[in-house]
Protein backbone atom coordinates (compact mmCIF):
# COMPACT_ATOMS: atom_id res chain seq x y z
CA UNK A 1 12.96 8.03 4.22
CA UNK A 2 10.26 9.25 6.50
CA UNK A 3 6.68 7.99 5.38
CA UNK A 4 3.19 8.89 6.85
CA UNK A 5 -0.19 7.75 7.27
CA UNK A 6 -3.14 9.62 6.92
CA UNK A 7 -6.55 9.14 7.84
CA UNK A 8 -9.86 11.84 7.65
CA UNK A 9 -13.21 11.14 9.09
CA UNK A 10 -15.87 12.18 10.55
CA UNK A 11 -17.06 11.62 14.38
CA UNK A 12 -20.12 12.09 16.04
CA UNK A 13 -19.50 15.30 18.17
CA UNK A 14 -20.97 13.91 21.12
CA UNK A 15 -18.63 10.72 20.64
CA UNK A 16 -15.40 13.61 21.13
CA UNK A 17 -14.15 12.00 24.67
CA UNK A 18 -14.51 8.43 23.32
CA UNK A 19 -12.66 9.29 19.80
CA UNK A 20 -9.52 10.75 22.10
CA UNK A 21 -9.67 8.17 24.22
CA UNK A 22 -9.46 5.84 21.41
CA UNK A 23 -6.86 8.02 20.08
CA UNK A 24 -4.63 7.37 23.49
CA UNK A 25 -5.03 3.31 22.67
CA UNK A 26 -4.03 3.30 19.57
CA UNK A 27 -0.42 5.86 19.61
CA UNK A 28 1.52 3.81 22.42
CA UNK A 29 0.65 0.46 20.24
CA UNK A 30 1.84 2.32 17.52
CA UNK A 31 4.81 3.27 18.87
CA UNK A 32 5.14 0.00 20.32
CA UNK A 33 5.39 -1.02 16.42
CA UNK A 34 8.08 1.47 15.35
CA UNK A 35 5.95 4.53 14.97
CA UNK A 36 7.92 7.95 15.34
CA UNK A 37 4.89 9.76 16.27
CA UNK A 38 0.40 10.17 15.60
CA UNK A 39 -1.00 13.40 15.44
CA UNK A 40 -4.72 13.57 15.33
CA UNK A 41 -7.03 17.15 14.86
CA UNK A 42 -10.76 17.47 15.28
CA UNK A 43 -12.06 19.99 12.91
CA UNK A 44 -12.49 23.93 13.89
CA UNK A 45 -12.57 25.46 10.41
CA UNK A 46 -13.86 22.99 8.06
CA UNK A 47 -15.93 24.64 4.94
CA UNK A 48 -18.62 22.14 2.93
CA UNK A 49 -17.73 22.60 -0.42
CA UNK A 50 -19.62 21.85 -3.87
CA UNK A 51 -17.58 19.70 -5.37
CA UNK A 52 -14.85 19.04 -3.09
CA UNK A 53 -14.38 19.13 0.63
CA UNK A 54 -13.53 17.12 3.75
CA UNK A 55 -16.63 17.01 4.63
CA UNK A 56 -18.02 15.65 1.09
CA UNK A 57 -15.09 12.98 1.18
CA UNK A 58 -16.12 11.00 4.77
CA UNK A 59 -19.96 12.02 3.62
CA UNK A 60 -20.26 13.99 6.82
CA UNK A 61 -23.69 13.87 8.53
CA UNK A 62 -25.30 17.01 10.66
CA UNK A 63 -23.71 15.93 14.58
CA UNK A 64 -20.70 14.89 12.63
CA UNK A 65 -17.35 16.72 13.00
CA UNK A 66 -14.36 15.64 10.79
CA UNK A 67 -11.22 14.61 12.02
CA UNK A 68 -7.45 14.24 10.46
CA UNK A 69 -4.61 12.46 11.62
CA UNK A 70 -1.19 10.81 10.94
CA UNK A 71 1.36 8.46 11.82
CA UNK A 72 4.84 9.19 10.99
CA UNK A 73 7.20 6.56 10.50
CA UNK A 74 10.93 6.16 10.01
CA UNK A 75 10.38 4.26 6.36
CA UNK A 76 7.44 2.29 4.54
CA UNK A 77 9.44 -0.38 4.92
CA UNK A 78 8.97 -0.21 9.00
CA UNK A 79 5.70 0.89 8.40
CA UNK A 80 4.72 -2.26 6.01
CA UNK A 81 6.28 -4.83 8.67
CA UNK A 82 4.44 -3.07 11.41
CA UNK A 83 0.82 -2.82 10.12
CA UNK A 84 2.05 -6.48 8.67
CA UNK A 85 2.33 -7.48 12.76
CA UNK A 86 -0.30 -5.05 14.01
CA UNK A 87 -2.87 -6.91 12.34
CA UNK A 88 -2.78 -10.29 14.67
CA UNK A 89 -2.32 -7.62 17.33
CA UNK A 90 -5.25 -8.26 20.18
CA UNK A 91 -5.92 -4.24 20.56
CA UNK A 92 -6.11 -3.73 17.15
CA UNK A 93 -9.32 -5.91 17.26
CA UNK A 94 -12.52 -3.91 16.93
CA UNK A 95 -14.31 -5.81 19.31
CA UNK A 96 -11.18 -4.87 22.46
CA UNK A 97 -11.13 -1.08 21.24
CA UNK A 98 -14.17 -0.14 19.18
CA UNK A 99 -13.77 3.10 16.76
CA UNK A 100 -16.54 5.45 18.08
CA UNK A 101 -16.95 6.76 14.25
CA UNK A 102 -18.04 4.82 11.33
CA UNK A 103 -14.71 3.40 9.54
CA UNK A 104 -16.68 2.72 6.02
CA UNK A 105 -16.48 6.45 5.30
CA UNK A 106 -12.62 7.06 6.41
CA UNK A 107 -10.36 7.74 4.02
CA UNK A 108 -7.00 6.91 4.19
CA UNK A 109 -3.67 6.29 2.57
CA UNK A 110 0.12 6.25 2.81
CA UNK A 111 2.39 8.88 1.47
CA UNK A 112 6.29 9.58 1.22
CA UNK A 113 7.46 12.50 2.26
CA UNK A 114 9.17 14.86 -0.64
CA UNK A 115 10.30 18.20 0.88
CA UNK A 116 10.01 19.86 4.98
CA UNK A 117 10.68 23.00 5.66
């Protein structure tokens, strides 16, 4: 059954070009490791909130914008065996592709998919 990864941060705005180019890294080496496909979105409607709220989650700074994305994969299994492999994986090393965002405040987390409509 399909499975997904998600991920939500937040990115310096003036670090856009370097987060998509990051971005274009990281999907072929994920598809290289059995990923169907990534999807990632850079906020454009994006309210703080009180008590809950993307931006309260990744602590969001002013210069910040917050950014979703996902992996889709054909199973956790594949998924589990791939970020298993990915790990030793020279490009997923932070010092050969450096995340232009802080990765202390992204949240992530894997999820199986239940319905699609």
């Amino acid at each position: 059954m399909t499975y997904f990864d998600f991920f939500v941060s937040a990115v310096p705005k003036d670090q856009r070009a370097a987060y998509e180019e990051f971005c274009q890294k990281m999907d072929p080496l994920f598809k290289e490791y059995g990923a169907i496909r990534t999807v990632e979105s850079w906020e454009s409607d994006v309210p703080d909130g009180k008590l809950t709220s993307f931006p309260l989650a990744v602590k969001r700074t002013a210069g910040e914008a917050v950014v979703l994305g996902f992996v889709e994969w054909p199973s956790k299994a594949e998924r589990d065996e791939a970020w298993g492999r990915m790990q030793n994986d020279p490009a997923m090393q932070p010092d050969k592709n450096p995340m232009p965002f802080d990765g202390k405040r992204m949240i992530y987390g894997g999820f199986d998919k239940i319905m699609e409509f």
